[in-house]
Protein backbone atom coordinates (compact mmCIF):
# COMPACT_ATOMS: atom_id res chain seq x y z
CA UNK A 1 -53.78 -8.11 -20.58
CA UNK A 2 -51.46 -10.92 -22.22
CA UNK A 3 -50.06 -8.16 -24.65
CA UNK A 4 -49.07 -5.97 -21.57
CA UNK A 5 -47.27 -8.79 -19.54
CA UNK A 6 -45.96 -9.85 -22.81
CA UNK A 7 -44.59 -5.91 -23.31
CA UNK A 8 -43.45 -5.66 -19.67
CA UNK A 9 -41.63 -8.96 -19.65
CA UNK A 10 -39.83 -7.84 -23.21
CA UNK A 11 -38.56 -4.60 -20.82
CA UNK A 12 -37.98 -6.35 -18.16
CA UNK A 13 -35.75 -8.95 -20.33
CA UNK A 14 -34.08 -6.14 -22.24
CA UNK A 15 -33.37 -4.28 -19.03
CA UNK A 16 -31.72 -7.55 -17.40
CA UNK A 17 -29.63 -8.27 -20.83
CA UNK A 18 -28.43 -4.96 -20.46
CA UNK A 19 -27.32 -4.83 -17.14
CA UNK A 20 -25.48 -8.22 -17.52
CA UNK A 21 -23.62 -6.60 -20.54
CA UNK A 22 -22.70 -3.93 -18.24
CA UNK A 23 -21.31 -5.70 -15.40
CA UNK A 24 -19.89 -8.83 -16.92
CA UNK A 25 -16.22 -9.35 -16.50
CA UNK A 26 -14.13 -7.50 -18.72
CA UNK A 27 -10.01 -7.71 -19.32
CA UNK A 28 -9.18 -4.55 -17.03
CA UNK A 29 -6.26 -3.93 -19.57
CA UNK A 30 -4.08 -5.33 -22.00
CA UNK A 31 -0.62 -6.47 -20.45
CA UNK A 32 2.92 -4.46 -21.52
CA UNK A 33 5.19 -6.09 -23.63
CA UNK A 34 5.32 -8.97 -26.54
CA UNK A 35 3.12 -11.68 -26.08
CA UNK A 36 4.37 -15.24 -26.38
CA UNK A 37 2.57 -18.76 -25.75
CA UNK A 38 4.20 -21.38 -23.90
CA UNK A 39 2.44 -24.33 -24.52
CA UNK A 40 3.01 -26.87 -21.35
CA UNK A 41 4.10 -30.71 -21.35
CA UNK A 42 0.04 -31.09 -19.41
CA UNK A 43 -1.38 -29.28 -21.98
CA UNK A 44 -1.83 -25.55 -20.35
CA UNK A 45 -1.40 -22.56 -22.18
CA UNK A 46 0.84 -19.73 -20.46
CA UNK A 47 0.95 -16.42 -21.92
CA UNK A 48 4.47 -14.65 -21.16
CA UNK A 49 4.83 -10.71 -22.24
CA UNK A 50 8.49 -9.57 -22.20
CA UNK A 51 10.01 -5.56 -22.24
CA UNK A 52 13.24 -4.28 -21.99
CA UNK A 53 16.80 -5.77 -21.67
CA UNK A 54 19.23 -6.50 -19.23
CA UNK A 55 18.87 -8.69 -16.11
CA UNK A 56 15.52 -10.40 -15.56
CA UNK A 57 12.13 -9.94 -12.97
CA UNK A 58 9.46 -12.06 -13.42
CA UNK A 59 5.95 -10.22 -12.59
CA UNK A 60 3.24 -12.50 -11.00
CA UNK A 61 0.02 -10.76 -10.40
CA UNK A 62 -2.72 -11.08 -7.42
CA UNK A 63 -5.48 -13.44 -7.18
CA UNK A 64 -7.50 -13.65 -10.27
CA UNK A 65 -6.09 -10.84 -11.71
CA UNK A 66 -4.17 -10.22 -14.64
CA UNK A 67 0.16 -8.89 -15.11
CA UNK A 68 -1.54 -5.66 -16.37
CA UNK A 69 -1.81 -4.20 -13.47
CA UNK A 70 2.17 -3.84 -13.60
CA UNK A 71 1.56 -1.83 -16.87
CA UNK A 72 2.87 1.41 -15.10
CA UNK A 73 5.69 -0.46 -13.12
CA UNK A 74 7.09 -2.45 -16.62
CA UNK A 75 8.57 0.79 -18.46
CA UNK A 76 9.97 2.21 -15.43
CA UNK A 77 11.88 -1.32 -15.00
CA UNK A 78 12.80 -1.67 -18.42
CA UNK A 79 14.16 2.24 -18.39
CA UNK A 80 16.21 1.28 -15.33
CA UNK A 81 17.53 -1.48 -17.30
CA UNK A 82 15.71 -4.45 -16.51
CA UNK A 83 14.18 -6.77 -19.01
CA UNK A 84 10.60 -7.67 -17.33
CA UNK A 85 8.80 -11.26 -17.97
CA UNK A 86 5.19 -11.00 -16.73
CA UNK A 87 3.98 -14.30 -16.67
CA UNK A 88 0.35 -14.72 -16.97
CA UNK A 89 -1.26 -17.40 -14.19
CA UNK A 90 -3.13 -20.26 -15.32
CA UNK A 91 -7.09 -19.66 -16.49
CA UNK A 92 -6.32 -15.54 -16.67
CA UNK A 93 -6.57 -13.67 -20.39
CA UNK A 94 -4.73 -15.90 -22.73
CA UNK A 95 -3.44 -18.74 -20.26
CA UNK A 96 -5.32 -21.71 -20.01
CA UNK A 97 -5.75 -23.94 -16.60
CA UNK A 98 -5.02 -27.40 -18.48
CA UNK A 99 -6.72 -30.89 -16.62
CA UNK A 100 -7.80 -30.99 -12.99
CA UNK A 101 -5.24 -32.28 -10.93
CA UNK A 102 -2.58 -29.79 -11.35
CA UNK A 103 -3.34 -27.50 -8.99
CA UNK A 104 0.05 -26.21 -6.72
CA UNK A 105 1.95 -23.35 -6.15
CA UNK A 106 5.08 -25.69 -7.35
CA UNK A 107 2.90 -26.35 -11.08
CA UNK A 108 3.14 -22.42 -11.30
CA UNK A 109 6.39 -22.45 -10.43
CA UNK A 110 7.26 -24.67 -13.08
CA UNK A 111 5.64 -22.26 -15.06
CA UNK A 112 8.03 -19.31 -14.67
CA UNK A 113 10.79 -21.74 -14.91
CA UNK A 114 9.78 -22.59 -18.59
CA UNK A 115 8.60 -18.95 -19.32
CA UNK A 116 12.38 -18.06 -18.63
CA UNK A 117 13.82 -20.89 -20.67
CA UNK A 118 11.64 -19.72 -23.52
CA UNK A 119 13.40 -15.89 -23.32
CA UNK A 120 16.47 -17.61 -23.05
CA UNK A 121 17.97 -17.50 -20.09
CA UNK A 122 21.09 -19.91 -19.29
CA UNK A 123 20.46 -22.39 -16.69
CA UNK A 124 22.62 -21.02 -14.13
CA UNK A 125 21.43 -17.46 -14.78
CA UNK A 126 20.19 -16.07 -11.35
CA UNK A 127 16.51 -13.94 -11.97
CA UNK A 128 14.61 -11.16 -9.75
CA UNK A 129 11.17 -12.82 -9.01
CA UNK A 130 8.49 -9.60 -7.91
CA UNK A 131 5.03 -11.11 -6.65
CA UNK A 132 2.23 -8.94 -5.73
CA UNK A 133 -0.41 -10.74 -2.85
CA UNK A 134 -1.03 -14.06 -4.11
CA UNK A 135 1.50 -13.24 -6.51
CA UNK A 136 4.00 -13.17 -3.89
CA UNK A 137 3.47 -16.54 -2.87
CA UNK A 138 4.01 -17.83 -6.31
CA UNK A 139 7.54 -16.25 -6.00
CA UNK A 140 8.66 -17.62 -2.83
CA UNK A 141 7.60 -21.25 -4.67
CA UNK A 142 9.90 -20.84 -7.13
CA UNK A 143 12.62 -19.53 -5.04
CA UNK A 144 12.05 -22.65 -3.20
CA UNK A 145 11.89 -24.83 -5.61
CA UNK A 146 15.11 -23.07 -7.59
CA UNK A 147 17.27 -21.30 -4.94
CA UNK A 148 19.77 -20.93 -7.03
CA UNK A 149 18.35 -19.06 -9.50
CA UNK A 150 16.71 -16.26 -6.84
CA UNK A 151 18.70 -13.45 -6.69
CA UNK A 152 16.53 -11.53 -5.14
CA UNK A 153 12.32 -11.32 -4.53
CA UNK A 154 10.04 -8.97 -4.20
CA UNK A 155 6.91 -8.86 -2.04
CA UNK A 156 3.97 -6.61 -3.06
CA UNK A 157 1.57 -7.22 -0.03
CA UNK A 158 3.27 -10.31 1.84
CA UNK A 159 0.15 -12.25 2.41
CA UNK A 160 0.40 -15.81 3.65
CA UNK A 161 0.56 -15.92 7.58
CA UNK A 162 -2.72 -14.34 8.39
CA UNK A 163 -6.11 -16.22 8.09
CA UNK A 164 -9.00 -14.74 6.84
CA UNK A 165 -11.15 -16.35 8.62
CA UNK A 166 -10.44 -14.76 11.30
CA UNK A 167 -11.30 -11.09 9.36
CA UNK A 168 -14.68 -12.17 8.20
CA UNK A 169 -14.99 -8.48 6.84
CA UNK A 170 -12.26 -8.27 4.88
CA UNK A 171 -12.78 -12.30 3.58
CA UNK A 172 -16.22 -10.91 2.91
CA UNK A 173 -15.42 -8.00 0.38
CA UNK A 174 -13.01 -10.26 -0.74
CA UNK A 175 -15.14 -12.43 -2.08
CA UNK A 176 -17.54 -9.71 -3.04
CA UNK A 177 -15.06 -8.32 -5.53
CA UNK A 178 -15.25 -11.16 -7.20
CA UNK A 179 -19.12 -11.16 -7.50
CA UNK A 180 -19.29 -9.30 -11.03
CA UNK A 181 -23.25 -10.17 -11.01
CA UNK A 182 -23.73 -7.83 -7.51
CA UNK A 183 -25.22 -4.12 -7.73
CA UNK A 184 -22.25 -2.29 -9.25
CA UNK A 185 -22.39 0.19 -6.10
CA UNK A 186 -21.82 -3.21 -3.38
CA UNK A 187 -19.19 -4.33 -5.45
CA UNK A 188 -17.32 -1.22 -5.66
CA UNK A 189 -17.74 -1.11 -1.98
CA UNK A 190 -16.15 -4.41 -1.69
CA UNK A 191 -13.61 -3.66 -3.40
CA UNK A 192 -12.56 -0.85 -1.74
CA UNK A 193 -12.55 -2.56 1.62
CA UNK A 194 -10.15 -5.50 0.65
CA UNK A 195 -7.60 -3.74 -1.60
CA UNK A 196 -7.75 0.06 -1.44
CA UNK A 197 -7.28 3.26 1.21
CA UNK A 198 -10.13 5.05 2.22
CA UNK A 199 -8.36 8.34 0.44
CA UNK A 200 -7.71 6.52 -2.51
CA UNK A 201 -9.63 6.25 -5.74
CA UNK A 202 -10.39 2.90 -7.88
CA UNK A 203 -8.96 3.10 -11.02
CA UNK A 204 -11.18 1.81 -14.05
CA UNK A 205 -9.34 -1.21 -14.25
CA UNK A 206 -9.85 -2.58 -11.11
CA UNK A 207 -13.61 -2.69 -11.35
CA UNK A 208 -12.69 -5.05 -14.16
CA UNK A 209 -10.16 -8.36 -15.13
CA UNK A 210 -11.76 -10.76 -12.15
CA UNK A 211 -11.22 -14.34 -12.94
CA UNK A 212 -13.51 -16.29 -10.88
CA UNK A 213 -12.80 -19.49 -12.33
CA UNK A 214 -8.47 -18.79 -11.71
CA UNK A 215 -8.89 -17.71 -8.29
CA UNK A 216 -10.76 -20.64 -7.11
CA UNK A 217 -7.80 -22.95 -9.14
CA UNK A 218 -5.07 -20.56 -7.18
CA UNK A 219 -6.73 -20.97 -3.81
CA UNK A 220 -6.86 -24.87 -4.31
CA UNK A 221 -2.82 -24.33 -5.51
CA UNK A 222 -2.25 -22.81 -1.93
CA UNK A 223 -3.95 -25.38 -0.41
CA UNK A 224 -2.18 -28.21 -1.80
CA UNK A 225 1.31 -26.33 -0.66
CA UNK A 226 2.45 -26.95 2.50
CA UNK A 227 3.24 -23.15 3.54
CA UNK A 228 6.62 -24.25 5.91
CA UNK A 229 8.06 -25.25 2.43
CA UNK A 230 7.72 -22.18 0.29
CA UNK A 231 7.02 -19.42 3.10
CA UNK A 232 10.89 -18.51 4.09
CA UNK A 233 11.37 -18.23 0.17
CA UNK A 234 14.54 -20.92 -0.89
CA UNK A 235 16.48 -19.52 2.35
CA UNK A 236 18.81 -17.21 0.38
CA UNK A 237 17.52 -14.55 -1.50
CA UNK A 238 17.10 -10.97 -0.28
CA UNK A 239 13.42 -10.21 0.52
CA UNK A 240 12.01 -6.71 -0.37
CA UNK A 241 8.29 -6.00 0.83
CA UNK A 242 6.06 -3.49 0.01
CA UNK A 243 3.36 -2.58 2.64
CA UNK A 244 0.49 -0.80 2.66
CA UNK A 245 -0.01 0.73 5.69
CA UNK A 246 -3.63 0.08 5.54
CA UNK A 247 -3.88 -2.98 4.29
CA UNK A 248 -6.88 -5.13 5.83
CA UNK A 249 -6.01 -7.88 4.07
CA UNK A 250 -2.24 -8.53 4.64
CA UNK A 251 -1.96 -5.84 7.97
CA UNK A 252 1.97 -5.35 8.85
CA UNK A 253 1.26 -6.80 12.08
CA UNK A 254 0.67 -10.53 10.77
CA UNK A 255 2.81 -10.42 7.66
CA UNK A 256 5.86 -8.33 6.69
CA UNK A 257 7.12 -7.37 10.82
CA UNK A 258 6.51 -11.33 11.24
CA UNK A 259 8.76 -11.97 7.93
CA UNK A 260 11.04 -9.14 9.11
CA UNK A 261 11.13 -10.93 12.91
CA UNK A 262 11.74 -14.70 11.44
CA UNK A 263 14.44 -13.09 8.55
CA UNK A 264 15.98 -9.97 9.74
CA UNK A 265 19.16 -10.17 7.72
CA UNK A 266 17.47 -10.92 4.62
CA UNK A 267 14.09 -8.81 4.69
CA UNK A 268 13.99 -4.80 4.13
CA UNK A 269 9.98 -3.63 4.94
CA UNK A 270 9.38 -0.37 3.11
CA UNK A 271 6.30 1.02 4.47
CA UNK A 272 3.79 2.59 1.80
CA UNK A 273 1.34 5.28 3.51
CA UNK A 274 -2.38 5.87 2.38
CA UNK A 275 -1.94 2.63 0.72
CA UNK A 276 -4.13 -0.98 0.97
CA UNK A 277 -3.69 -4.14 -0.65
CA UNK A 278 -3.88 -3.30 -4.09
CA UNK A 279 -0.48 -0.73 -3.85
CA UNK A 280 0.33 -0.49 -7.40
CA UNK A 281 -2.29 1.75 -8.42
CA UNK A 282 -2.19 3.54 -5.07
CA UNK A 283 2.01 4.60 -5.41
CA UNK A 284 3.18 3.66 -8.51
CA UNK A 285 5.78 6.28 -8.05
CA UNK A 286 7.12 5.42 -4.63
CA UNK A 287 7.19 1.59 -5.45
CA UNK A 288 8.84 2.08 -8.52
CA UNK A 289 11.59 3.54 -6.81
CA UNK A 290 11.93 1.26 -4.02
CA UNK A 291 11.92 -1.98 -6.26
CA UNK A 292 14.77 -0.15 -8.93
CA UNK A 293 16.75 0.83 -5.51
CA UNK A 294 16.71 -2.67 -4.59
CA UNK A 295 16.99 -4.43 -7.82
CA UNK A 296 20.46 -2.42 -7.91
CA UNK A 297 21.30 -2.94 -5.01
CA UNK A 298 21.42 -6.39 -5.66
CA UNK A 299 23.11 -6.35 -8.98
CA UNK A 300 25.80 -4.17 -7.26
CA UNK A 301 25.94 -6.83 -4.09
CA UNK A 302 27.13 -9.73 -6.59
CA UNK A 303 29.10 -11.85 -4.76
CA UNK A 304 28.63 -10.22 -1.22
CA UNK A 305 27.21 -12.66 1.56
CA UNK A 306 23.03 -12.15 2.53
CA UNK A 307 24.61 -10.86 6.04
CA UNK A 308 26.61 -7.47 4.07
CA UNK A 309 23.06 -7.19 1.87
CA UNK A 310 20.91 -6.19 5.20
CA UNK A 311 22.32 -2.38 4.20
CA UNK A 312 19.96 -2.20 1.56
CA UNK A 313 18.67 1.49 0.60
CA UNK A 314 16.77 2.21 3.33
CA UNK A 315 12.84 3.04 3.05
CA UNK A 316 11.66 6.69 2.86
């Protein structure tokens, strides 16, 4: 009898080993680019990958996840003649969080400002900042904290007005995708709920390269920002946003039309169909061309006023 419960506990072990193996967070993919380490004055780590020449956009990635998810977005910048910087947030891949303490959209901030310093950029040099959902509040920091330097930012799901509390749904597969340990069918289900389109399928990578540990260091970072300071984005830049039409997490209604409502001469909306929260693996095509159309438009507007840059390529 002791041998059997011995045997079936060796299975049952194995079985459980195995499983853990299976579903234990992975990298989803290694970023694009050359890979440099910034080491920080508070002892953090920042990893900084850089393609491409010509005039500089920073890529900040969503919560907990990593810059590669702008792997197919980076070579269709750098073609267009853009030299991309995707700066790796704190505790993700090869980035470390440094001490306790430090937690603020403005310490990330700093970040960028440092990664950009390190590729050389002049002081007075004015950057492209492009910020997918959490992501796109760690642009609007910087461009508060360095308006000068904003020439123009980029909003890939413009999350930040709604509350999830009030969506306990969405906050709950939220969470869930997070949960790496859950039955690999609930967590795909989760995940599809907060980020993608019913129509659309879940690439590999996004059922890996989810940073527990980060996201729980960039929610207390949003917490410790007042939101009045970094929401309207330095005051100057053009604003471009991306939204999916059905996004549950960042819905148009209580983010881009009330950006577009508080900023009309500076924000353009471009509306992606059949398209969630996630967006860059849903129309990789369609946003590439609407961030290149406004990139140029930018570089073209050089010297024009924000009023004459409201006639912005329009949206398809």
């Amino acid at each position: 009898m002791l041998r059997i419960l011995g045997i079936a506990f060796f299975v049952l072990a194995t079985l459980a080993l195995a499983y853990g193996a299976w579903v234990y967070p992975r990298a989803a993919l290694s970023p694009s680019g050359d890979l440099r380490l910034l080491h920080r004055p508070d002892g953090a780590r920042i990893a900084l990958y850089t393609s491409g020449d010509g005039p500089r956009i920073v890529l900040l990635a969503s919560l907990g996840r990593s810059v590669s998810d702008f792997n197919d977005l980076v070579p269709v910048l750098n073609d267009a003649g853009y030299r991309t910087l995707a700066v790796e947030s704190r505790g993700i891949e090869e980035s470390t969080m440094g001490p306790a303490g430090q937690e603020s959209l403005y310490t990330l901030a700093n970040d960028i400002e440092a990664a950009l310093s390190a590729d050389g950029a002049s002081s007075g040099e004015q950057v492209f900042l492009m910020g997918h959902a959490f992501g796109n509040r760690v642009a609007r920091a910087y461009a508060h904290l360095y308006p000068e330097r904003a020439k123009g930012v980029g909003l890939i799901a413009s999350g930040g007005a709604q509350k999830l509390t009030d969506m306990p749904d969405v906050l709950s597969a939220l969470q869930g995708s997070f949960k790496w340990w859950n039955l690999p069918p609930l967590r795909r289900a989760d995940i599809r709920y907060a980020f993608f389109a019913d129509s659309q399928p879940i690439p590999d990578s996004w059922l890996r390269g989810w940073y527990v540990s980060a996201s729980k260091w960039q929610a207390r970072a949003v917490a410790n920002t007042p939101e009045q300071e970094w929401r309207e984005a330095g005051g100057r830049a053009p604003i471009l946003v991306l939204q999916g039409m059905e996004d549950r997490i960042a819905p148009a209604s209580l983010t881009s039309a009330k950006l577009k409502a508080a900023y009309p001469d500076r924000v353009l909306v471009c509306p992606i169909k059949q398209a969630g929260h996630a967006l860059l693996p849903e129309a990789p095509d369609l946003i590439a061309r609407h961030v290149v159309a406004f990139l140029n438009a930018q570089v073209e507007d050089t010297g024009k006023t924000a009023d004459s840059r409201k006639d912005s390529p329009a949206c398809d």
